[in-house]
PDB file of N, CA and C in Angstrom:
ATOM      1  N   UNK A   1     302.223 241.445 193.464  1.00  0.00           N
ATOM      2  CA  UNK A   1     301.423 242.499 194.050  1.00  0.00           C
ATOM      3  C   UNK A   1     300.066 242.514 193.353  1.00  0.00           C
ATOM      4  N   UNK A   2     299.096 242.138 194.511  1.00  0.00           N
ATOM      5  CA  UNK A   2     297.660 242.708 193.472  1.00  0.00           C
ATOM      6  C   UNK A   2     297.227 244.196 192.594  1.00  0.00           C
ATOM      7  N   UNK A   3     296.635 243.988 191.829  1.00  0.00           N
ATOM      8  CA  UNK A   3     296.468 245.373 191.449  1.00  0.00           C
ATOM      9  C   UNK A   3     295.412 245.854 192.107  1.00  0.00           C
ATOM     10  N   UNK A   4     295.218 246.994 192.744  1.00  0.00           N
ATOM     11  CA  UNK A   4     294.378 247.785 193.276  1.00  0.00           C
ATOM     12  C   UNK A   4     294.902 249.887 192.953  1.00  0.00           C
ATOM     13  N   UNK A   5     294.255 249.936 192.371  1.00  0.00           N
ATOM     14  CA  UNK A   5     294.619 251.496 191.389  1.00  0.00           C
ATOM     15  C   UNK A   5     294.703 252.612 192.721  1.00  0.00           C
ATOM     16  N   UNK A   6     293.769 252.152 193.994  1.00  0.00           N
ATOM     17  CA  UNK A   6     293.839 253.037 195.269  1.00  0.00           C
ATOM     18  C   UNK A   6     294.439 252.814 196.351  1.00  0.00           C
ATOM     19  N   UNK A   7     295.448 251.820 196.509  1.00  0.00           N
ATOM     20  CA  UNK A   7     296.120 251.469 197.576  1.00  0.00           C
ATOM     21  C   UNK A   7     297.423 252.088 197.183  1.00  0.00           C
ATOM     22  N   UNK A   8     297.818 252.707 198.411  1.00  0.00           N
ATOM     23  CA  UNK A   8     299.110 253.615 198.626  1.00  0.00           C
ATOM     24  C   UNK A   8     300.602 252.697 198.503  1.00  0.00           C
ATOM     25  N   UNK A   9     301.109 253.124 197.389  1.00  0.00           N
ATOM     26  CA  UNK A   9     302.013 252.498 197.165  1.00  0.00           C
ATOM     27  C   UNK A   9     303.712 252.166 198.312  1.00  0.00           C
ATOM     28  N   UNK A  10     304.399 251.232 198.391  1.00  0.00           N
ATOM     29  CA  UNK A  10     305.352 251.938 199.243  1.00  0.00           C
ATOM     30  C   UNK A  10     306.700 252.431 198.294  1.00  0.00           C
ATOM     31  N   UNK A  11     307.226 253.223 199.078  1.00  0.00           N
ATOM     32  CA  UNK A  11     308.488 254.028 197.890  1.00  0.00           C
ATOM     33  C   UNK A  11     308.993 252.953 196.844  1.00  0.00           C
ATOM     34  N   UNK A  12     309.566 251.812 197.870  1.00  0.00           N
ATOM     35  CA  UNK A  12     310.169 250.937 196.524  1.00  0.00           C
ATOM     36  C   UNK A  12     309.344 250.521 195.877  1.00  0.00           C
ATOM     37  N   UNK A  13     307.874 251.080 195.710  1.00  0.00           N
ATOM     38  CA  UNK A  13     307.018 250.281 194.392  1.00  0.00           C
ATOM     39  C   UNK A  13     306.633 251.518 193.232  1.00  0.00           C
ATOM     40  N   UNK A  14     307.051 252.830 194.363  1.00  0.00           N
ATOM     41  CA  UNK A  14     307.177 253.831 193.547  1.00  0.00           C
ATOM     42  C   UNK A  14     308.207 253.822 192.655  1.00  0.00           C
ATOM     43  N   UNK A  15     309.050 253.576 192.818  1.00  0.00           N
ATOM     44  CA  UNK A  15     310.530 254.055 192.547  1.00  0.00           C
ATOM     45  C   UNK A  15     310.295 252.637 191.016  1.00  0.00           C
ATOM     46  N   UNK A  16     310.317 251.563 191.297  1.00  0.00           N
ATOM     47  CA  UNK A  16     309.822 250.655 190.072  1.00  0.00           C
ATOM     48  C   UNK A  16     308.905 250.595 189.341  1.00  0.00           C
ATOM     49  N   UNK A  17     307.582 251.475 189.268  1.00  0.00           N
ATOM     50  CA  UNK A  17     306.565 251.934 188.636  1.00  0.00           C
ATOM     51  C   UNK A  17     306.813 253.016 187.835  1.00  0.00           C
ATOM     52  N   UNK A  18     307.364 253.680 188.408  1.00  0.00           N
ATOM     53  CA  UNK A  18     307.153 255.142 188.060  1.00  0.00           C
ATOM     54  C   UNK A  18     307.819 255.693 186.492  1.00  0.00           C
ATOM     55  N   UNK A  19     307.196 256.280 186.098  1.00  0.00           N
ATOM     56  CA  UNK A  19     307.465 256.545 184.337  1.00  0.00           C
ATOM     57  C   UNK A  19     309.390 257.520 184.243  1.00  0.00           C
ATOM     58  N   UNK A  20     309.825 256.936 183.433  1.00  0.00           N
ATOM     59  CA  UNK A  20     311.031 258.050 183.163  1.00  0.00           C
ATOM     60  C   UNK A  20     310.753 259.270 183.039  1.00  0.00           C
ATOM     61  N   UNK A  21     312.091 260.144 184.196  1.00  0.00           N
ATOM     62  CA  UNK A  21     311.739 261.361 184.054  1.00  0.00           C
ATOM     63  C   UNK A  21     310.791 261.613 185.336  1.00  0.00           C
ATOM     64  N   UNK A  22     310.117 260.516 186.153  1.00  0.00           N
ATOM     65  CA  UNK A  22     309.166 261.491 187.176  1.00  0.00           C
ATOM     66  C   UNK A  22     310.085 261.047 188.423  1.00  0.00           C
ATOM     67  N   UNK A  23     309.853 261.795 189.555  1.00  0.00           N
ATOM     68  CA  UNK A  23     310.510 261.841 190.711  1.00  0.00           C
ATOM     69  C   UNK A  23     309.532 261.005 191.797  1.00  0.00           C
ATOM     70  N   UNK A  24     309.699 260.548 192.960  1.00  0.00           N
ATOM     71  CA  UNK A  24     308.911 260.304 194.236  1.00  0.00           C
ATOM     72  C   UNK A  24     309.880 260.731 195.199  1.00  0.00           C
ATOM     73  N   UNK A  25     309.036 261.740 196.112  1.00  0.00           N
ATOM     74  CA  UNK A  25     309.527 262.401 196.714  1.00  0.00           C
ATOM     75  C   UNK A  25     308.456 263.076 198.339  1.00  0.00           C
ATOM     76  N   UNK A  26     309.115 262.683 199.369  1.00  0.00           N
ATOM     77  CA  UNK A  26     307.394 263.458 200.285  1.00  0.00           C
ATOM     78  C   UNK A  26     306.132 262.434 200.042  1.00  0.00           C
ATOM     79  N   UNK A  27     306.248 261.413 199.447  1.00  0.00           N
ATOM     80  CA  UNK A  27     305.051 260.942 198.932  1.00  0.00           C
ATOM     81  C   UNK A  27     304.168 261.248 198.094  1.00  0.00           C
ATOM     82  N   UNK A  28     304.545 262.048 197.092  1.00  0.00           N
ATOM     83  CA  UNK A  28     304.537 262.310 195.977  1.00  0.00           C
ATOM     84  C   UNK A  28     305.359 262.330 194.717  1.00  0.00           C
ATOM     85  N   UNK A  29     304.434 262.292 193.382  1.00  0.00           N
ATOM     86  CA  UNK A  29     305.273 261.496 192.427  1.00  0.00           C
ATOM     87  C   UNK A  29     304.895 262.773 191.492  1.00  0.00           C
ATOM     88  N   UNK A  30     306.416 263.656 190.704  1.00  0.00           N
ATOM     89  CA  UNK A  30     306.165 264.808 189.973  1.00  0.00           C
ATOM     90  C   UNK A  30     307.461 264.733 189.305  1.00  0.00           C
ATOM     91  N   UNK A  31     307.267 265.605 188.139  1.00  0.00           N
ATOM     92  CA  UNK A  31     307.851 265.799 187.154  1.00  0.00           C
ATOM     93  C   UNK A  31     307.829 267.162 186.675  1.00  0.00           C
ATOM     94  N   UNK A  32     309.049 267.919 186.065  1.00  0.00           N
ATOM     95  CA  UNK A  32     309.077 269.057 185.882  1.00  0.00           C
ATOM     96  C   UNK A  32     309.137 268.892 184.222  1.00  0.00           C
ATOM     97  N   UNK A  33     308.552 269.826 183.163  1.00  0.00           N
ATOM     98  CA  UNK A  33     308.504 269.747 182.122  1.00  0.00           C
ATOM     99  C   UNK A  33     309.371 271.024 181.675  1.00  0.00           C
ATOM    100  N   UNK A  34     309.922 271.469 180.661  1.00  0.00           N
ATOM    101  CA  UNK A  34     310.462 272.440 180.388  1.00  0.00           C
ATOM    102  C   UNK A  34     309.887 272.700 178.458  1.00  0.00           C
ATOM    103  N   UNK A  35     309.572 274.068 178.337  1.00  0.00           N
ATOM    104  CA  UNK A  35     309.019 274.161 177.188  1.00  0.00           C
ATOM    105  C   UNK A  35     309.770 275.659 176.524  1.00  0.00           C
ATOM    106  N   UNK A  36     309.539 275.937 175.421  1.00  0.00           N
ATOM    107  CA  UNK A  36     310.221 276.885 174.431  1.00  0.00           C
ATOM    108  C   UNK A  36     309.792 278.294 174.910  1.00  0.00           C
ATOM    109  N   UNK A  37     308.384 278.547 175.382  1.00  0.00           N
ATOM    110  CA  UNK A  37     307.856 279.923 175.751  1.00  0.00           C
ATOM    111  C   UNK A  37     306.082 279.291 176.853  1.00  0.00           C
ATOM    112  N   UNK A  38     305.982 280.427 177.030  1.00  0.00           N
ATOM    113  CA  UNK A  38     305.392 280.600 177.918  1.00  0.00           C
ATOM    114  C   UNK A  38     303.777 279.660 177.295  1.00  0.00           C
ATOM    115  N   UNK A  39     304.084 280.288 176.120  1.00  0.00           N
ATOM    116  CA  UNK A  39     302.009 279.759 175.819  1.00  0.00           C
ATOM    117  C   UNK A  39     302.294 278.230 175.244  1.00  0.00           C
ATOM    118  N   UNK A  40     303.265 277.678 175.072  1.00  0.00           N
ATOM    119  CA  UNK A  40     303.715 276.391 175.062  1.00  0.00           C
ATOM    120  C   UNK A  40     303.383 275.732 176.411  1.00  0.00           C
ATOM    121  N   UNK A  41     303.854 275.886 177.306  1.00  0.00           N
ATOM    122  CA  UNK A  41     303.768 275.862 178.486  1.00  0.00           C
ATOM    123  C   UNK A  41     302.215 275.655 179.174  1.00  0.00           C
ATOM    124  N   UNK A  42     301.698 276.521 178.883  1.00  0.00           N
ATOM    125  CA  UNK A  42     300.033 276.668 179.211  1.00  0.00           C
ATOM    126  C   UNK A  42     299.101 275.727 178.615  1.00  0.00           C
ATOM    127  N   UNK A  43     299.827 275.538 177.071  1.00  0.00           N
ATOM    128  CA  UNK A  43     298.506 274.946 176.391  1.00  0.00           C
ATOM    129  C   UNK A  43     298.998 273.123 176.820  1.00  0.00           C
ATOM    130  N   UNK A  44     300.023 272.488 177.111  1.00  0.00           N
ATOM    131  CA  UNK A  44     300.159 271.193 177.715  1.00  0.00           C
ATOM    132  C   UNK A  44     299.301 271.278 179.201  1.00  0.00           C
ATOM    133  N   UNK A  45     299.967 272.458 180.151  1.00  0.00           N
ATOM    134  CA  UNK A  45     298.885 272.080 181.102  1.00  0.00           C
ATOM    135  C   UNK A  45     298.114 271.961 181.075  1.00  0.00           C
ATOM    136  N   UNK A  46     296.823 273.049 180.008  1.00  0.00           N
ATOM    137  CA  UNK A  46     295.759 272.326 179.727  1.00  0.00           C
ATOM    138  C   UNK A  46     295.223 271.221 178.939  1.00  0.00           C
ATOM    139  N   UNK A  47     295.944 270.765 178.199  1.00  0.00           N
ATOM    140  CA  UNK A  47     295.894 269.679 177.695  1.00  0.00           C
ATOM    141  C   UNK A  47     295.768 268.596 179.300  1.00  0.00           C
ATOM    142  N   UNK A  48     296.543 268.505 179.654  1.00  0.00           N
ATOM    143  CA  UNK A  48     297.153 267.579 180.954  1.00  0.00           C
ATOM    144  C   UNK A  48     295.737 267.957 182.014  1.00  0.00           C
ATOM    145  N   UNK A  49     295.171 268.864 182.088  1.00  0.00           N
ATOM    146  CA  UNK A  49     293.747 269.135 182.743  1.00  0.00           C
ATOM    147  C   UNK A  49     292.765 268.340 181.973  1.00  0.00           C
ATOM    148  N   UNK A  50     292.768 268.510 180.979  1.00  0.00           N
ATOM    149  CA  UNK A  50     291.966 267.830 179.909  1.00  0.00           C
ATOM    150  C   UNK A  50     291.589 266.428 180.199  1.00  0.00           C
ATOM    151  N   UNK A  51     292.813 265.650 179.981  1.00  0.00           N
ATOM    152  CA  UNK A  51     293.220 264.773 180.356  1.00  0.00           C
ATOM    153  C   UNK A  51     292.769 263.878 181.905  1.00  0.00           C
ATOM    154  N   UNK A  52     292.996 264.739 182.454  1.00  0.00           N
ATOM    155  CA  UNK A  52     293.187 264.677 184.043  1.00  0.00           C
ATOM    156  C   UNK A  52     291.321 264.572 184.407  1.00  0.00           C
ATOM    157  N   UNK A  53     290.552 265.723 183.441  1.00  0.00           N
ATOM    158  CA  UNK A  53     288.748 265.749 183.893  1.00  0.00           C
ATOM    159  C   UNK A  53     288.617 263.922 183.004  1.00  0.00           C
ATOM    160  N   UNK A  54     289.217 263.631 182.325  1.00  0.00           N
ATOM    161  CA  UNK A  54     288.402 262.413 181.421  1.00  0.00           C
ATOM    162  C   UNK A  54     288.647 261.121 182.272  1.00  0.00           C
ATOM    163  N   UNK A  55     290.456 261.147 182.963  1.00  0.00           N
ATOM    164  CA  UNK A  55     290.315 260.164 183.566  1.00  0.00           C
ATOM    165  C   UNK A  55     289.477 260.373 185.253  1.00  0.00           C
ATOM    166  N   UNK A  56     288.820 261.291 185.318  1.00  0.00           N
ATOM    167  CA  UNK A  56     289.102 261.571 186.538  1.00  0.00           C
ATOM    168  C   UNK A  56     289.451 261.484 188.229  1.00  0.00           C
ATOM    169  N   UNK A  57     290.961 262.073 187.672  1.00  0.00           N
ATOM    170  CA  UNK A  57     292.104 261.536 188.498  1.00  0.00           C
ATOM    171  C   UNK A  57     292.816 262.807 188.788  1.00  0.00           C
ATOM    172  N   UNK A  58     293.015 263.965 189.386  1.00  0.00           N
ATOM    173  CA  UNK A  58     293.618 265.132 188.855  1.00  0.00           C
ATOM    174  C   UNK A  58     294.919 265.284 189.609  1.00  0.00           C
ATOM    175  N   UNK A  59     295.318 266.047 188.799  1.00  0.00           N
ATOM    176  CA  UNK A  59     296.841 265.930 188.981  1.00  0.00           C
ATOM    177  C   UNK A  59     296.963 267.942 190.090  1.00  0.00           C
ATOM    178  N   UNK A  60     298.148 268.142 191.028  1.00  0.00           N
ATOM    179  CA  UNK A  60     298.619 269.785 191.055  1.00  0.00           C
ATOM    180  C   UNK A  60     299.243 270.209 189.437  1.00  0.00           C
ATOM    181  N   UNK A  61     299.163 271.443 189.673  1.00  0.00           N
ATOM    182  CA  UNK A  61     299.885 271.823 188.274  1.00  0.00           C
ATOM    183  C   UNK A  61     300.254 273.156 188.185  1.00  0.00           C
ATOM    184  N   UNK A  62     301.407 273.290 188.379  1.00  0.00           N
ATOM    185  CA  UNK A  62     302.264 274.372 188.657  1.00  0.00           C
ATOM    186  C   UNK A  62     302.484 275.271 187.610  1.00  0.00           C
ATOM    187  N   UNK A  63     302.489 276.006 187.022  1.00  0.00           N
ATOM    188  CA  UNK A  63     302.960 276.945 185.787  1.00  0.00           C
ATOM    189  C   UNK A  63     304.001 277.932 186.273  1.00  0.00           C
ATOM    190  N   UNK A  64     305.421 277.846 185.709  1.00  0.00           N
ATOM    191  CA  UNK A  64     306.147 279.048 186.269  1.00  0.00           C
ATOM    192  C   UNK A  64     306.433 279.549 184.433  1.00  0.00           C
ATOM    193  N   UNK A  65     306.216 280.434 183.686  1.00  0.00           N
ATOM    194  CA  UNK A  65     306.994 281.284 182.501  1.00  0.00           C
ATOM    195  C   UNK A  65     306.913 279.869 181.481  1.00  0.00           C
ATOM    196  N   UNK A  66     307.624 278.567 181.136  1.00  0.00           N
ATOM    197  CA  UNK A  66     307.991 277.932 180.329  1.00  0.00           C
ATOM    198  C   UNK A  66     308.075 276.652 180.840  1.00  0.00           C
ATOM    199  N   UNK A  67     308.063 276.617 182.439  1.00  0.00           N
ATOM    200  CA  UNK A  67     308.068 275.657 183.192  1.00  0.00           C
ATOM    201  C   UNK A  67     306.714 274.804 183.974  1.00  0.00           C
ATOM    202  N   UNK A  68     306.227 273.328 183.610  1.00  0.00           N
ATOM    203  CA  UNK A  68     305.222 272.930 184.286  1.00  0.00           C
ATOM    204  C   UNK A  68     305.257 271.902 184.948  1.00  0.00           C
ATOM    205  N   UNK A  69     305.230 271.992 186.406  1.00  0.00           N
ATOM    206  CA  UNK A  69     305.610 270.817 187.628  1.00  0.00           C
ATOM    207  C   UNK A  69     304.421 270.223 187.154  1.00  0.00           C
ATOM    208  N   UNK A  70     304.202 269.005 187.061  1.00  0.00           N
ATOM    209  CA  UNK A  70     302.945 268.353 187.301  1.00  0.00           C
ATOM    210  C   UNK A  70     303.185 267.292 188.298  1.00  0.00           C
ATOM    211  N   UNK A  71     302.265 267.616 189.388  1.00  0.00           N
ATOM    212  CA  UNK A  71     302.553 266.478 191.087  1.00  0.00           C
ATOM    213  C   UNK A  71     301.322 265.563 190.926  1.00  0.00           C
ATOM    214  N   UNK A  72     301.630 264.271 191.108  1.00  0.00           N
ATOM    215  CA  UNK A  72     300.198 263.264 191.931  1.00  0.00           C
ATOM    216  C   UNK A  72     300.645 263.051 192.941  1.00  0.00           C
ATOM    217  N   UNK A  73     299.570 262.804 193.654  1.00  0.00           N
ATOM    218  CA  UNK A  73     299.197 262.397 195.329  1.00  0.00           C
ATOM    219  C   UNK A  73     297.483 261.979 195.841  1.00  0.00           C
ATOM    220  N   UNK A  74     297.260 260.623 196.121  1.00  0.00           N
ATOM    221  CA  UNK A  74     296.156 260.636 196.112  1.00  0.00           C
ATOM    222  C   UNK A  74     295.806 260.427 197.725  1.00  0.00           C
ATOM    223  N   UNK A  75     295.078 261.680 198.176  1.00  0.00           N
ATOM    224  CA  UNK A  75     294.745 262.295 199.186  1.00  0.00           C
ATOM    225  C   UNK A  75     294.098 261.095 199.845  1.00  0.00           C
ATOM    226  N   UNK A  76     293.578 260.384 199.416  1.00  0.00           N
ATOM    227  CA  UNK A  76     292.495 259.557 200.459  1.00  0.00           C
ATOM    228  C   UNK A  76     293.351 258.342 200.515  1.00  0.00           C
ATOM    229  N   UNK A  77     294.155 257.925 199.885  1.00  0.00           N
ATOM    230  CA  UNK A  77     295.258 257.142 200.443  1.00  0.00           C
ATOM    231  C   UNK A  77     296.537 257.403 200.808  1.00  0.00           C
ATOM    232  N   UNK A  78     296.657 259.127 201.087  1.00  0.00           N
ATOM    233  CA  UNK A  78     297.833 258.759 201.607  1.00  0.00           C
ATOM    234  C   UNK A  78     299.067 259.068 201.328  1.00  0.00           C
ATOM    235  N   UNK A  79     299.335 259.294 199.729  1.00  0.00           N
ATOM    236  CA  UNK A  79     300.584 259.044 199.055  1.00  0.00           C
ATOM    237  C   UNK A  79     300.286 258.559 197.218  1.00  0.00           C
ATOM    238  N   UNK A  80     301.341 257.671 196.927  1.00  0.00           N
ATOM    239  CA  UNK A  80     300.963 257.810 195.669  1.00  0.00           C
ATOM    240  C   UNK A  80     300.744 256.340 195.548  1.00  0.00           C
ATOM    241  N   UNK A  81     299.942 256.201 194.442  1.00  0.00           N
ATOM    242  CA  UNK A  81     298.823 254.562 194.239  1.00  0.00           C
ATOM    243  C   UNK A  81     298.832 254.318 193.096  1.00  0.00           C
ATOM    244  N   UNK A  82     298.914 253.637 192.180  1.00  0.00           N
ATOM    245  CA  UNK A  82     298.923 252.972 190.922  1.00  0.00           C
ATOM    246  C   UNK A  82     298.164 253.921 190.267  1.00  0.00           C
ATOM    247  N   UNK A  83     297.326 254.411 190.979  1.00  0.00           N
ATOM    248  CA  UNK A  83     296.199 255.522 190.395  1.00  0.00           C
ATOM    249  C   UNK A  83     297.021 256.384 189.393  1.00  0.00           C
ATOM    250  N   UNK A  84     297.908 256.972 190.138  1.00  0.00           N
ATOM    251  CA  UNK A  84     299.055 258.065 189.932  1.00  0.00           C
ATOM    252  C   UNK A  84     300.003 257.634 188.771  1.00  0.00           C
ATOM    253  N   UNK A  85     300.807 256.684 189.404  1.00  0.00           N
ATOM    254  CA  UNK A  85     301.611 256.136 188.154  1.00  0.00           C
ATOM    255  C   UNK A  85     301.262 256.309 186.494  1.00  0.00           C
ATOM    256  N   UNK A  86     299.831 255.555 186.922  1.00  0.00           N
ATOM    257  CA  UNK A  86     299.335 255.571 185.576  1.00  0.00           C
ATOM    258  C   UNK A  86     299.031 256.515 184.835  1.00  0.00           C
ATOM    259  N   UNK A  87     298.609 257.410 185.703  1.00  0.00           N
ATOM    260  CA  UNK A  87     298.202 259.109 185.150  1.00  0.00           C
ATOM    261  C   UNK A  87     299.849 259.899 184.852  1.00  0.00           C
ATOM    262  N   UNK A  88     300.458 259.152 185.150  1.00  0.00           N
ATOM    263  CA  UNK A  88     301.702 259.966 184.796  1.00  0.00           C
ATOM    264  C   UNK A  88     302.705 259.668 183.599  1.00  0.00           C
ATOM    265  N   UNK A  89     302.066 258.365 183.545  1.00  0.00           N
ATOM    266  CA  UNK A  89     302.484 258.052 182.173  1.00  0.00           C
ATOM    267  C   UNK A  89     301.861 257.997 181.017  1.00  0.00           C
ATOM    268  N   UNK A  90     300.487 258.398 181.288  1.00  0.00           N
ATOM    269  CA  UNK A  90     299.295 259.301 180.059  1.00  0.00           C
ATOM    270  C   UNK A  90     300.311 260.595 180.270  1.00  0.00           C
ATOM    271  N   UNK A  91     300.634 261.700 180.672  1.00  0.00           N
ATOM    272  CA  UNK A  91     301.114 262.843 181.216  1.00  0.00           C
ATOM    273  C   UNK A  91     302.289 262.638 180.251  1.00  0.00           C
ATOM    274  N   UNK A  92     303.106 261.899 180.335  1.00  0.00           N
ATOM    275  CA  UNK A  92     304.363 261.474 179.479  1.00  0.00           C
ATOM    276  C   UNK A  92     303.719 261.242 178.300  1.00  0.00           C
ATOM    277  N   UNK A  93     302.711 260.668 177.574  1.00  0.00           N
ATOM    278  CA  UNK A  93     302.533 260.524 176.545  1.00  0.00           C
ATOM    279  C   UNK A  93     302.103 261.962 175.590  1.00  0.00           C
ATOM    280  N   UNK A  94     301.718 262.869 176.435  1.00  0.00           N
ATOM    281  CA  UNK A  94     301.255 264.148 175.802  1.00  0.00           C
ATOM    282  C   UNK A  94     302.279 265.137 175.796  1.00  0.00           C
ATOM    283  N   UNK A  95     303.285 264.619 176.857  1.00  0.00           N
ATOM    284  CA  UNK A  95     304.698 265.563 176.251  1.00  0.00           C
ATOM    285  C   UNK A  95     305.403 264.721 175.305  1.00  0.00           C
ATOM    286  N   UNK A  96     305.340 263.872 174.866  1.00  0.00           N
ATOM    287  CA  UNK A  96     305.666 263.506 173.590  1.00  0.00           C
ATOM    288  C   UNK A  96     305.072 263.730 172.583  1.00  0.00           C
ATOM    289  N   UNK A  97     303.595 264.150 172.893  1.00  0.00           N
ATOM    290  CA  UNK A  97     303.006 264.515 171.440  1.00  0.00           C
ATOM    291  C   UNK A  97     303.658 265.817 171.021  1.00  0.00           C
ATOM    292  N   UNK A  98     303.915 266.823 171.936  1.00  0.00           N
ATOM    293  CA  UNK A  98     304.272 268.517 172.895  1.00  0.00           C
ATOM    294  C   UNK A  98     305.641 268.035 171.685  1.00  0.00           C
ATOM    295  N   UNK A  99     306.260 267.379 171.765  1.00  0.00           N
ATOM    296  CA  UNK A  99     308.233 267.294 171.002  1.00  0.00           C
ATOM    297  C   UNK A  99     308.170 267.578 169.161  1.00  0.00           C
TER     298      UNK A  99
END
C-alpha cells in the first residue's frame, strides 16, 4: 500500500493499523480512556488538544466526569486515513505518560 496520510482507509486497513485499545467503527476510529477523577480527565484532553493544534490534525473529544472518548474521522476523505491512525497513536503515547 502506498503511503498517502489523506486517503480513506478501507476497514480491513483500519482494523491492521490501528493502535491497541482503539475501535473502528461508522468510519471512525475512537477510543475511550478512563481516569481516577474528573480534573485527571480534563487535563489529558487538553493535553490531547495540545497535541492535536501542533500536529494539526484534530481529533472530537468527549469529556463525561472521568471519562474521555477521543474520535478521528477525516471529513474531507470520508472516513479514517493514515492521518488518523497516526494521531492515535501519539494519543496512546500521552496516556501512557497519564499511568
Amino acid at each position: 500500500m502506498n503511503y498517502d496520510p489523506t486517503r480513506k482507509l478501507t476497514d480491513g486497513d483500519v482494523m491492521d493499523l490501528k493502535p491497541e485499545g482503539w475501535y473502528g467503527d461508522a468510519g471512525k476510529l475512537f477510543r475511550d480512556f478512563t481516569f481516577p477523577d474528573f480534573r485527571t480527565g480534563m487535563a489529558f484532553a487538553v493535553r490531547v488538544a495540545e497535541q492535536a493544534e501542533a500536529r494539526g490534525h484534530h481529533p472530537d473529544i468527549h469529556v463525561h466526569y472521568h471519562n474521555v472518548r477521543v474520535n478521528f474521522f477525516t471529513y474531507d476523505a470520508g472516513g479514517v486515513t493514515r492521518q488518523d491512525i497516526d494521531a492515535a497513536y501519539a494519543v496512546n503515547g500521552l496516556a501512557q505518560e497519564e499511568a
